[in-house]
C-alpha atoms as a PDB file:
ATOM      1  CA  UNK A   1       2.182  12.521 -15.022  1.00  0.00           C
ATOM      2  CA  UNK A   2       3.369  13.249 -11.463  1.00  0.00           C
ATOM      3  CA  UNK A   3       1.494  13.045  -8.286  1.00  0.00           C
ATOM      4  CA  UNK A   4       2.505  14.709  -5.141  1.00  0.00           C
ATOM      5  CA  UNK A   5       2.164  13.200  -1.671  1.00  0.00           C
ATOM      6  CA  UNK A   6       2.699  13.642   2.052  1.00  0.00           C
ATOM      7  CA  UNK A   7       4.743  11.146   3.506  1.00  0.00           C
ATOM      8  CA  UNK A   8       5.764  11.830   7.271  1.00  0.00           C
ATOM      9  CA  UNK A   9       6.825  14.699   7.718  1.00  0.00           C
ATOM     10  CA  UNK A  10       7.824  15.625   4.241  1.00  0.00           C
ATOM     11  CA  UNK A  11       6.347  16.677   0.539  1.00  0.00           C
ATOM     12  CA  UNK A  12       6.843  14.010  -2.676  1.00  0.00           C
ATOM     13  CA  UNK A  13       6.294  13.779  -6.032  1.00  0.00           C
ATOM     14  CA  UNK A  14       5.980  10.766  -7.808  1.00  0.00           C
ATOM     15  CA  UNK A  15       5.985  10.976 -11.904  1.00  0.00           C
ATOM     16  CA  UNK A  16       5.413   8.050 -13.799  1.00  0.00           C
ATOM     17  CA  UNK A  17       6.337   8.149 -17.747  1.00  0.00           C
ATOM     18  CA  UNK A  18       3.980   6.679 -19.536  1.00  0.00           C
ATOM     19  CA  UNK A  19       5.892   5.873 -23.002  1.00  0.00           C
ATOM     20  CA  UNK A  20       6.623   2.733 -24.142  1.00  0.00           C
ATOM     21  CA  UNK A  21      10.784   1.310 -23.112  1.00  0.00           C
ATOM     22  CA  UNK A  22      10.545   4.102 -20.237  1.00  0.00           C
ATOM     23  CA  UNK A  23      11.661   1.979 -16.867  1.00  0.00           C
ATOM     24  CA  UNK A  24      11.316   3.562 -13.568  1.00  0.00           C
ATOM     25  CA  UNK A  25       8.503   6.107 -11.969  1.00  0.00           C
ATOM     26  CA  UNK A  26      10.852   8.772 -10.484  1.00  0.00           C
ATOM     27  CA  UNK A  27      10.712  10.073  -7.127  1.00  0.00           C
ATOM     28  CA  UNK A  28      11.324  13.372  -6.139  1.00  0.00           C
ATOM     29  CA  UNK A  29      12.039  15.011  -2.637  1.00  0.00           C
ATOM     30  CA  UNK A  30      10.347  18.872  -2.167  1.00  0.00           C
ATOM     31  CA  UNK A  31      12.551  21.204  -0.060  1.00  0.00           C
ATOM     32  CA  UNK A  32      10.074  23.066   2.470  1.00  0.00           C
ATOM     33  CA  UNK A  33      12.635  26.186   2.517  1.00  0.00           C
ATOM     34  CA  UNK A  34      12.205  26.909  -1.134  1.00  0.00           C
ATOM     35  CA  UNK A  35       9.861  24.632  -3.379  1.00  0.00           C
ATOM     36  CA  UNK A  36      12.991  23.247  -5.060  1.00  0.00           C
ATOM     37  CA  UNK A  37      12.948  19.409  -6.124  1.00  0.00           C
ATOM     38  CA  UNK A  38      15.419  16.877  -6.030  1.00  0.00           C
ATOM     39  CA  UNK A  39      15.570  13.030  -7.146  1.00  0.00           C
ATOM     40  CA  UNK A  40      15.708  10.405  -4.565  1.00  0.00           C
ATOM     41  CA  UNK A  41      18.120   8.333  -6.338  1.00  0.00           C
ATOM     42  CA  UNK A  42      18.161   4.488  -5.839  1.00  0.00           C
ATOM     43  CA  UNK A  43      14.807   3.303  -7.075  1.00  0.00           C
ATOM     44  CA  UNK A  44      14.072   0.527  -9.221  1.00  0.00           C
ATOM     45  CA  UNK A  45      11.719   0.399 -11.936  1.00  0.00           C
ATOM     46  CA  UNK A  46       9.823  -2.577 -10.091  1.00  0.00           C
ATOM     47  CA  UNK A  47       9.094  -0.705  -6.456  1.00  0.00           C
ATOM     48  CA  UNK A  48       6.214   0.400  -5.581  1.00  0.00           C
ATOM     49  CA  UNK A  49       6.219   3.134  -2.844  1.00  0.00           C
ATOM     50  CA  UNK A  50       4.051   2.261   0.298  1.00  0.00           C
ATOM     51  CA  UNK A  51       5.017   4.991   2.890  1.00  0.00           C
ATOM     52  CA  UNK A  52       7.405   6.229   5.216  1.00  0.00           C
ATOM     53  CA  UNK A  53       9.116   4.804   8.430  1.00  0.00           C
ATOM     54  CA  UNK A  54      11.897   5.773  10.539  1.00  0.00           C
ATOM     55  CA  UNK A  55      12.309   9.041   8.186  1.00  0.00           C
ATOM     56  CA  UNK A  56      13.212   6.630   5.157  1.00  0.00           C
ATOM     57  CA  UNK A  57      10.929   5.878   2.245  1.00  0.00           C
ATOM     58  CA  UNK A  58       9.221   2.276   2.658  1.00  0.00           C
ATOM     59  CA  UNK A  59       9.110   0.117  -1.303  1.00  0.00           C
ATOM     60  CA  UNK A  60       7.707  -2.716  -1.826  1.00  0.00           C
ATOM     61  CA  UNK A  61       9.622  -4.719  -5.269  1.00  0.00           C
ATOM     62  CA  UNK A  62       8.157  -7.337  -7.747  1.00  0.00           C
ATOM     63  CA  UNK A  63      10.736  -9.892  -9.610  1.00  0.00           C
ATOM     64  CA  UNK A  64       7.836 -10.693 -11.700  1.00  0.00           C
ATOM     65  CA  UNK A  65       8.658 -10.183 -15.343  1.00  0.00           C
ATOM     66  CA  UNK A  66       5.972  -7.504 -15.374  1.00  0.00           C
ATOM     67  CA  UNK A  67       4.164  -7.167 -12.473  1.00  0.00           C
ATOM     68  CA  UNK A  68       2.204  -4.448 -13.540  1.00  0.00           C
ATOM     69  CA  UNK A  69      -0.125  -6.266 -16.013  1.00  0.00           C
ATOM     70  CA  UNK A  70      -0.702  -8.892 -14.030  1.00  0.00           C
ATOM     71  CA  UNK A  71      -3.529  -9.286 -11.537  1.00  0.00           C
ATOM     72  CA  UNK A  72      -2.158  -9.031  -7.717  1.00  0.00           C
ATOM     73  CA  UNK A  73       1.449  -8.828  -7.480  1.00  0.00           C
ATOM     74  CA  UNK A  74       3.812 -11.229  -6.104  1.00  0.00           C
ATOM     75  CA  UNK A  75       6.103  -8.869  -3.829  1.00  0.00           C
ATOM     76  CA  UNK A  76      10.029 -10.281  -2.830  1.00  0.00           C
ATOM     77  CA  UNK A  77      11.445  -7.562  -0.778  1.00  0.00           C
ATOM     78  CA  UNK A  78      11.086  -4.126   1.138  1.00  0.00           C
ATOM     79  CA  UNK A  79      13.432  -1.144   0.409  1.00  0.00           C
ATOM     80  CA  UNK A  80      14.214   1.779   2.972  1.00  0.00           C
ATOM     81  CA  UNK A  81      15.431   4.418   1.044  1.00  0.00           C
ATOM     82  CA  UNK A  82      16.981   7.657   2.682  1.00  0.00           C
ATOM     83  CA  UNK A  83      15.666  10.545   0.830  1.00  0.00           C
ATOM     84  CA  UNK A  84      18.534  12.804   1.604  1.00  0.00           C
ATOM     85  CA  UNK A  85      21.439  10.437   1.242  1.00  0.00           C
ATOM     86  CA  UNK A  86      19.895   7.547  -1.408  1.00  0.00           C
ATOM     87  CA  UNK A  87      21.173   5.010   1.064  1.00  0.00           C
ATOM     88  CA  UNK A  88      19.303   1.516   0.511  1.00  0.00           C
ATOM     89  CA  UNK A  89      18.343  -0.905   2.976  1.00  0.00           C
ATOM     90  CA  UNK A  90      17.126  -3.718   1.653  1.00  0.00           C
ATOM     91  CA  UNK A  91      14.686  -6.329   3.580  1.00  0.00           C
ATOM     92  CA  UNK A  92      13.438  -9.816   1.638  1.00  0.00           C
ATOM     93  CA  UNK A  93       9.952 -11.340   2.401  1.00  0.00           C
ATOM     94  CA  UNK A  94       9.725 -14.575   4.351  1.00  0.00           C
ATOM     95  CA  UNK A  95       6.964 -15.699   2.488  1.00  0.00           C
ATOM     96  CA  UNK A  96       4.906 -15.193  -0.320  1.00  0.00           C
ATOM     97  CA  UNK A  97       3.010 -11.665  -0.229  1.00  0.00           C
ATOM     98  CA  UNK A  98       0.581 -10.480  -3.056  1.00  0.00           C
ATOM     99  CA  UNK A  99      -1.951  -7.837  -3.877  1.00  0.00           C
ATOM    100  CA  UNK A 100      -2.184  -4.145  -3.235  1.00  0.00           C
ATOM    101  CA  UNK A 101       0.150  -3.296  -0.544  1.00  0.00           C
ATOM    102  CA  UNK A 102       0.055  -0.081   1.516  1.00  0.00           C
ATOM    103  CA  UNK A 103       2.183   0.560   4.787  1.00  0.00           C
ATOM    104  CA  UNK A 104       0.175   1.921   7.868  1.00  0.00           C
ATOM    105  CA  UNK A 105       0.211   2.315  11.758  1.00  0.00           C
ATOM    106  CA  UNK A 106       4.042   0.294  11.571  1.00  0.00           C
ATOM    107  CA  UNK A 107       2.847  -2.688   9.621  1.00  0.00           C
ATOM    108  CA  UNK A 108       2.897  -3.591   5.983  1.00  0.00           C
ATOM    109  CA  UNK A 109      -0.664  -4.446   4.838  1.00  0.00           C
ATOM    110  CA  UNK A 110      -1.300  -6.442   1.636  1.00  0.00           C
ATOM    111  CA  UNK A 111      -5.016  -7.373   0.387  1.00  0.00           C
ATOM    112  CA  UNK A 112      -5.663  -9.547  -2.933  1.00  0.00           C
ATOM    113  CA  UNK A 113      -8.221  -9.760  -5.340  1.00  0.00           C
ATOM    114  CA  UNK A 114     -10.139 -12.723  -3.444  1.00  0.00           C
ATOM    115  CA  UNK A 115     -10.038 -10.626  -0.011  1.00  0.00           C
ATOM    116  CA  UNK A 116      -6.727 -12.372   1.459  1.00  0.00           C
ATOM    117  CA  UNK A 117      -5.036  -9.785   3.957  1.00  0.00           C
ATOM    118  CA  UNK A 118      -2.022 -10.079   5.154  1.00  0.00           C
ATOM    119  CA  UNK A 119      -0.149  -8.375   7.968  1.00  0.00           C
ATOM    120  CA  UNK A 120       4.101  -7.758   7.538  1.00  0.00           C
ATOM    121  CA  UNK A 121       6.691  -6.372   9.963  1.00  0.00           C
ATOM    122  CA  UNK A 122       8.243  -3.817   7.872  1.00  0.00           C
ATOM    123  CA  UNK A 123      11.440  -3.725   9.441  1.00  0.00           C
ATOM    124  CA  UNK A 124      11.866  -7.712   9.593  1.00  0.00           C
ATOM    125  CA  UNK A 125       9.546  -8.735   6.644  1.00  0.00           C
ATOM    126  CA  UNK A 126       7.939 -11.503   8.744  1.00  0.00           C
ATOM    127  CA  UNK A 127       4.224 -12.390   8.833  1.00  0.00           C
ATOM    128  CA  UNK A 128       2.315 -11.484  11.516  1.00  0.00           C
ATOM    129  CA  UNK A 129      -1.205 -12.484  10.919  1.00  0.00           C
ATOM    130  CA  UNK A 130      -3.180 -13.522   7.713  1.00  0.00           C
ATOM    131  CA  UNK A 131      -6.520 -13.337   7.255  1.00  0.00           C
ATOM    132  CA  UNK A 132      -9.198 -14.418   5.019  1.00  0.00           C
ATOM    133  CA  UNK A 133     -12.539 -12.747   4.044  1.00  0.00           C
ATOM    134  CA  UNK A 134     -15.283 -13.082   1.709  1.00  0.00           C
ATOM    135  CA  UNK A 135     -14.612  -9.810  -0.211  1.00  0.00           C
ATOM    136  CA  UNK A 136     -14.063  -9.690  -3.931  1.00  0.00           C
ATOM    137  CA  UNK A 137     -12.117  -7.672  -5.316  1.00  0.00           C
ATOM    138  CA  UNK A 138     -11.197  -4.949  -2.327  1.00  0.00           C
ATOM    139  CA  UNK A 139      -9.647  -1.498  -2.679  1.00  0.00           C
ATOM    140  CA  UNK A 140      -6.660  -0.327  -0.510  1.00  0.00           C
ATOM    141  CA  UNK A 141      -6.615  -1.793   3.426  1.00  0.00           C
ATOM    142  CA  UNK A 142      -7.887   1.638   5.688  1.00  0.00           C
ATOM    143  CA  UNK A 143      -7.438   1.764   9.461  1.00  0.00           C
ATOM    144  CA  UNK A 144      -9.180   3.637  11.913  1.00  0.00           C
ATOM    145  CA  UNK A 145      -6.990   7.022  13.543  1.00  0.00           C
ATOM    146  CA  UNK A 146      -5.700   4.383  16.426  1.00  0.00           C
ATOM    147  CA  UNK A 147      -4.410   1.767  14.330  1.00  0.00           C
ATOM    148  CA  UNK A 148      -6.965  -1.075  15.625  1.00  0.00           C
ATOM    149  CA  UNK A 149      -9.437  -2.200  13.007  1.00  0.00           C
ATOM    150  CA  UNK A 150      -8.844  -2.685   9.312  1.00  0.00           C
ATOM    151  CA  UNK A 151     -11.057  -1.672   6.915  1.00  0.00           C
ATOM    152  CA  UNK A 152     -11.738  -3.278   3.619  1.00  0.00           C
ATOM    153  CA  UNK A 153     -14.356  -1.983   0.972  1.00  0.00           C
ATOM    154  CA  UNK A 154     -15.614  -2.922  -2.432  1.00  0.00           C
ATOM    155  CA  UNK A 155     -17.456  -1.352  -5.425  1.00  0.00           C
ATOM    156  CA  UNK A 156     -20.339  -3.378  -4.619  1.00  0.00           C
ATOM    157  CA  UNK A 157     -20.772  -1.575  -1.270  1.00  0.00           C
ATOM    158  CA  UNK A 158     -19.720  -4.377   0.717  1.00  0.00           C
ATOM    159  CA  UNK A 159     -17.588  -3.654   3.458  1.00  0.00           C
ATOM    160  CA  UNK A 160     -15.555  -5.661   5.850  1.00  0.00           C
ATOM    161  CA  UNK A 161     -13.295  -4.857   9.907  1.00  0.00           C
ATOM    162  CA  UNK A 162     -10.137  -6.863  10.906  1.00  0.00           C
ATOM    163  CA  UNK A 163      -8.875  -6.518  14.350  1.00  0.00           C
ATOM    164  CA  UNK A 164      -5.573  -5.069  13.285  1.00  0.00           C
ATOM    165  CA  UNK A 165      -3.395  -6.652  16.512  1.00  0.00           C
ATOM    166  CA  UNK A 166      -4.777 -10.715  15.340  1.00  0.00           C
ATOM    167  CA  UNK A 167      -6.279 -10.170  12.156  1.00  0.00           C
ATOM    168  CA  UNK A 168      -9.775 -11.406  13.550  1.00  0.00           C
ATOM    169  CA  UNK A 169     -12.450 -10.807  11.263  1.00  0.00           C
ATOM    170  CA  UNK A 170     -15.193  -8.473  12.936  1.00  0.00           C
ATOM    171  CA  UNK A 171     -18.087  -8.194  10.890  1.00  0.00           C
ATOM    172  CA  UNK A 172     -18.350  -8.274   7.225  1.00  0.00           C
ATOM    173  CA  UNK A 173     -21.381  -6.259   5.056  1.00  0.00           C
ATOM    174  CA  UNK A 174     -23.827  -7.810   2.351  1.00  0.00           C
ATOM    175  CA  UNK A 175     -23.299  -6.091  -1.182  1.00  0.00           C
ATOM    176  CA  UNK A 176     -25.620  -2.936  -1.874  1.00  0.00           C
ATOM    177  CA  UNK A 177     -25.071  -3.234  -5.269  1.00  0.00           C
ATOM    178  CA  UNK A 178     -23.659  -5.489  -8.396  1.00  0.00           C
ATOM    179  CA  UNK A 179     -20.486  -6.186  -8.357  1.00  0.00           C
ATOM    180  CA  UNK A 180     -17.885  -3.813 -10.274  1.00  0.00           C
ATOM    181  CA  UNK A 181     -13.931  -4.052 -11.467  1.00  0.00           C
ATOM    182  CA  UNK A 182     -11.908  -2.620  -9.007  1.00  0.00           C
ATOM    183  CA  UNK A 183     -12.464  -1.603  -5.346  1.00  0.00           C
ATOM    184  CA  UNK A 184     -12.828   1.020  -3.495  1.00  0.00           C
ATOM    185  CA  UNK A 185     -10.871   2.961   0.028  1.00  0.00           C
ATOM    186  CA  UNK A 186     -13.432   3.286   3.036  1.00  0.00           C
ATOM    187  CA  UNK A 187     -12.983   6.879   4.700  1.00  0.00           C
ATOM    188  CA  UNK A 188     -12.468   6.526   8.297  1.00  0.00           C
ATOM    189  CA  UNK A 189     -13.209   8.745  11.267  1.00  0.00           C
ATOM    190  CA  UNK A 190     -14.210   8.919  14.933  1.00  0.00           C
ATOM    191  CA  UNK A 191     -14.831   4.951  14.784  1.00  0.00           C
ATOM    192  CA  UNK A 192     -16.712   4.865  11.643  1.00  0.00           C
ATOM    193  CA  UNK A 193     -16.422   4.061   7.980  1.00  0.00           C
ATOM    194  CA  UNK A 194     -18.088   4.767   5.320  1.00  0.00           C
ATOM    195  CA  UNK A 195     -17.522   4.386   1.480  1.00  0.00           C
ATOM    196  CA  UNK A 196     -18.797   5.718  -1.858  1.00  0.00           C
ATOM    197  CA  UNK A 197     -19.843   2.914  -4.352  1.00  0.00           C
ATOM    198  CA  UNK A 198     -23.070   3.989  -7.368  1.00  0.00           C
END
């Protein structure tokens, strides 16, 4: 299946084969001028796409044996990939970084199962703040428009702000209901959140 996505200032599709032996998701660049697609070559079967910076595509790659099955994943390195020229730049992690990882406002954000969240330079791959919070099991990190709180939500409702500069928490919710697998993204506008959960 293939997804497409808006990355900067440019269209992308990722497709992922599903059958069994198959190795990497494919990425593929969409000309603006005439709908044609092309592959961005130099992706490994292990990356994980997180955004865009400095007009290159931002991965995020596992050593883990398969990373995929596990619970959060153990990241070693970032990858800046030029879309038009396949050019790799490749970044590894001072430390030990795990969970879902997403790349927003300039920084790398990571968040684990048991609410650890973790700020990265992405052009150095230092730590800049980490941050612990009571939330269990949390879906993708959201930021406000401005880039100064972090958002964090659940299934259960509960919800939790970071101050994105120190990684302070600022409040955290109580859960509005029980506790399912998986978590959820806040939506964020004009200084609020708000989230979905049954």
């Amino acid at each position: 299946y293939c997804t497409p996505t808006a990355l900067g200032d440019r269209f992308y599709v990722e497709c992922v084969n599903q059958e069994e032996d198959s190795d990497a998701t494919q990425y593929l660049v969409i000309d603006s001028t005439d709908g044609s697609t092309r592959r961005v070559s130099s992706v490994e079967g292990k990356a994980i796409l997180v955004g865009a910076l400095d007009g290159r595509l931002v991965f995020v790659e596992s050593d883990d044996e398969d990373p995929f099955l596990s619970g959060d994943i153990t990241y070693h390195r970032i990858v800046r990939v030029d879309p038009d020229g396949g050019e790799r730049e490749v970044t590894e992690l001072t430390g030990t970084f795990r969970g879902r990882a997403v790349l927003r406002h300039d920084t790398l954000w990571f968040s684990t199962s048991g609410g650890l969240v973790t700020a990265v330079d992405p052009r150095t791959g230092t730590r800049r703040w980490e941050s612990h919070t009571n939330m269990e099991s949390p879906g993708a990190i959201t930021l406000d428009d401005a880039g100064n709180t972090v958002y964090l939500a659940t299934t259960s409702g509960r919800m939790a702000a970071l101050d994105a500069a120190k990684g302070t928490l600022l409040w955290e919710s109580d859960a509005r209901a029980e506790v399912l697998a998986g978590g959820v993204e806040p939506s964020v506008a004009e200084q609020r959140a708000i989230i979905r959960y049954p």
